[in-house]
Protein backbone atom coordinates (compact mmCIF):
# COMPACT_ATOMS: atom_id res chain seq x y z
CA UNK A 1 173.46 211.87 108.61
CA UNK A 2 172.67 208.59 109.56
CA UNK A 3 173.49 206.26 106.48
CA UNK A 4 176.67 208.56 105.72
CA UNK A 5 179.59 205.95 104.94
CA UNK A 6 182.24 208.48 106.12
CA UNK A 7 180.10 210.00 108.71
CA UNK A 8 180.37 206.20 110.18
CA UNK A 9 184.16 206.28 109.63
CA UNK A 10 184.46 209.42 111.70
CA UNK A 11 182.17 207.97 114.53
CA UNK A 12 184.24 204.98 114.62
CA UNK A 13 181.52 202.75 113.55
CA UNK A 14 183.33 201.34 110.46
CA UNK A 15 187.05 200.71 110.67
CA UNK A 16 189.83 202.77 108.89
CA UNK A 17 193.30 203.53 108.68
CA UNK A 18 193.76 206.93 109.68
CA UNK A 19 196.93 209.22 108.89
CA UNK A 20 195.92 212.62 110.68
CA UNK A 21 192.69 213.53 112.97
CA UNK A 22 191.62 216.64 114.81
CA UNK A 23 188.44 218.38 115.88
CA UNK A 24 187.80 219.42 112.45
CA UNK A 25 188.69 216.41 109.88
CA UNK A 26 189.70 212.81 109.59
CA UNK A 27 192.35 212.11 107.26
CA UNK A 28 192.34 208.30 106.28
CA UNK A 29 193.74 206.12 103.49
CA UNK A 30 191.74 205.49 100.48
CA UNK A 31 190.82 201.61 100.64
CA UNK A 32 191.26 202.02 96.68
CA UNK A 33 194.45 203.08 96.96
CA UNK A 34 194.87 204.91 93.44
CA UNK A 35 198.17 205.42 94.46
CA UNK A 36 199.56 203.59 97.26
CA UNK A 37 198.93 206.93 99.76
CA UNK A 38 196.17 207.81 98.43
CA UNK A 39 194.50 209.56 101.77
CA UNK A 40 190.84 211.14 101.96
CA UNK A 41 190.69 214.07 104.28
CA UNK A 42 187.31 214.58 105.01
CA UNK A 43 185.27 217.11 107.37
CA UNK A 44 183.90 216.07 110.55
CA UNK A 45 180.73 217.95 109.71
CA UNK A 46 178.47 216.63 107.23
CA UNK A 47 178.13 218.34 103.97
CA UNK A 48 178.09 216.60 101.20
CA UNK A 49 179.82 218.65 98.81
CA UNK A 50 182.04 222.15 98.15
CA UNK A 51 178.74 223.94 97.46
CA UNK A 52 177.88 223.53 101.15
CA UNK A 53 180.91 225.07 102.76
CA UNK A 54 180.78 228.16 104.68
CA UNK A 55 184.32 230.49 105.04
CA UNK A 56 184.87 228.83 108.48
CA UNK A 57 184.66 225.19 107.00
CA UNK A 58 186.52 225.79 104.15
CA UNK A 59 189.24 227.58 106.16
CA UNK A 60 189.41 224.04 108.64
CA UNK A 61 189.11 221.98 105.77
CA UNK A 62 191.79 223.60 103.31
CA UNK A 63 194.06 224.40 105.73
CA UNK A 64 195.24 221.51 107.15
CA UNK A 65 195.95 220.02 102.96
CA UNK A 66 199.75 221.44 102.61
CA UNK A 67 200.35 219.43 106.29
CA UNK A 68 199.07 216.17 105.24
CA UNK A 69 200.39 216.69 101.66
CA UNK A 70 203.84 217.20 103.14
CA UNK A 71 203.94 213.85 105.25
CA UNK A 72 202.97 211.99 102.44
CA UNK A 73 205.24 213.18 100.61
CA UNK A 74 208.02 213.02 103.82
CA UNK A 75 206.51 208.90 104.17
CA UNK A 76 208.13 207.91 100.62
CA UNK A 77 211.19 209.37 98.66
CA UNK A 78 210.25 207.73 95.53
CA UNK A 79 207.26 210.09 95.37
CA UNK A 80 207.39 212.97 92.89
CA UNK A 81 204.30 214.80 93.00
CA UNK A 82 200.49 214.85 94.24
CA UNK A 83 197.02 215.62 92.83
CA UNK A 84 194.58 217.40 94.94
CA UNK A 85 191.21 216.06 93.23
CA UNK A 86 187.51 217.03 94.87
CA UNK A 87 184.76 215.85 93.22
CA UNK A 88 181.61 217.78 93.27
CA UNK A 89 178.37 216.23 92.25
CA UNK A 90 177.71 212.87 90.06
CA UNK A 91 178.76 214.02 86.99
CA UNK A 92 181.87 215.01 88.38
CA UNK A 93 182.55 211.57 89.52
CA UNK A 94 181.64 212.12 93.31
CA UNK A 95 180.30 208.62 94.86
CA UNK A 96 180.22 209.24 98.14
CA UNK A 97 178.15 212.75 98.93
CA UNK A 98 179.96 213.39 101.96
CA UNK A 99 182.56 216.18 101.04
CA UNK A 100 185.92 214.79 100.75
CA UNK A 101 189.16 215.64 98.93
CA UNK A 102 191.44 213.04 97.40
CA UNK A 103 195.81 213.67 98.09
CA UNK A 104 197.07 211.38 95.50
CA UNK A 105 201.06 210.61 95.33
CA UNK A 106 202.55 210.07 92.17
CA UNK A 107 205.69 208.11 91.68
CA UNK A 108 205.91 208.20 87.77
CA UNK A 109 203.93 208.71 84.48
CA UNK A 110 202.97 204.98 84.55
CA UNK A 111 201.87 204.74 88.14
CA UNK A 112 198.45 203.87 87.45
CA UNK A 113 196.28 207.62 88.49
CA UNK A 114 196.11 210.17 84.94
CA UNK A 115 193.56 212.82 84.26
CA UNK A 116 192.62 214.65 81.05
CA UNK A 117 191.81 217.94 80.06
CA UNK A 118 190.46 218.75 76.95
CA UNK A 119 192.05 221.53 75.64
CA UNK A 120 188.77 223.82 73.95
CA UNK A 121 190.57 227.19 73.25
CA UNK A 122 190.30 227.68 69.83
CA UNK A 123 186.51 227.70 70.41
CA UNK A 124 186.98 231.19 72.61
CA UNK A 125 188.17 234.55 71.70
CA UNK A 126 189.07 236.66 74.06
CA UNK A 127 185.19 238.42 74.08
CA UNK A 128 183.96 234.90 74.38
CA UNK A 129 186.29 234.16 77.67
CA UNK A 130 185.17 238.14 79.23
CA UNK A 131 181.30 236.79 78.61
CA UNK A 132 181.62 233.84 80.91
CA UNK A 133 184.07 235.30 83.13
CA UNK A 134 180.81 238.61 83.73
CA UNK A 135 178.48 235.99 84.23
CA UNK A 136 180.63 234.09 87.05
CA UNK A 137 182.09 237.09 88.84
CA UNK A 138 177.90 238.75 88.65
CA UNK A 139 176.90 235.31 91.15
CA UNK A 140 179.61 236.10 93.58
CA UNK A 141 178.07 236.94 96.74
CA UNK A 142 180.07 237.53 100.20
């Protein structure tokens, strides 16, 4: 892709500050900085969301997540914690369509990153719950 912000990054073409590259990703810092940590790790290969992964990619991808995780966590003892987030699509608040997952540190309650989930389950019984759970598990394919 040529107009790919993070394919750029990975080429070299626009600056970063990486924490972690091999053949397979680029893990760099956020220039938001959410969180001050907050690191991208993104694949080398361009797909711009989850939907696009094959088993190989997401095995290079996913994999290498509990290693970076870890020296975040190692780089500050006043972190407690750290969301995984990957957005997927514009109404799930992806900006960039290059495929990339966010490791966010968190130091506190107050520390500036929060996420809500709507809690719906009064509205589903237990048939309800089987109904969508049939229709996923009938579109997995191997």
């Amino acid at each position: 892709m040529t107009d790919c912000i993070f394919c750029k990054i990975i080429a070299g073409e626009i600056p970063s500050v990486t924490v972690y590259e091999d053949d397979k990703v680029k893990a760099f810092l956020d220039i938001s900085q959410a969180t001050t940590g907050h690191t991208l790790v993104v694949p080398k290969k361009h797909v711009s969301d989850l939907f696009e992964y094959d088993e190989q990619l997401a095995s290079d991808v996913f994999s290498r997540l509990p290693k970076i995780a870890r020296a975040i966590k190692a780089s500050d003892p006043t972190i407690k914690g750290l969301n995984i987030v990957n957005n997927n699509g514009e109404v799930a608040y992806q900006t960039v369509f290059h495929s990339h997952i966010h490791l966010l540190p968190r130091y506190s309650n107050e520390d500036g990153f929060g996420m809500t989930f709507t809690d719906n389950s009064a509205d589903y019984t237990p048939e309800k719950l089987q109904v969508v759970a049939n229709k996923i598990t009938e579109q997995i394919k191997d």
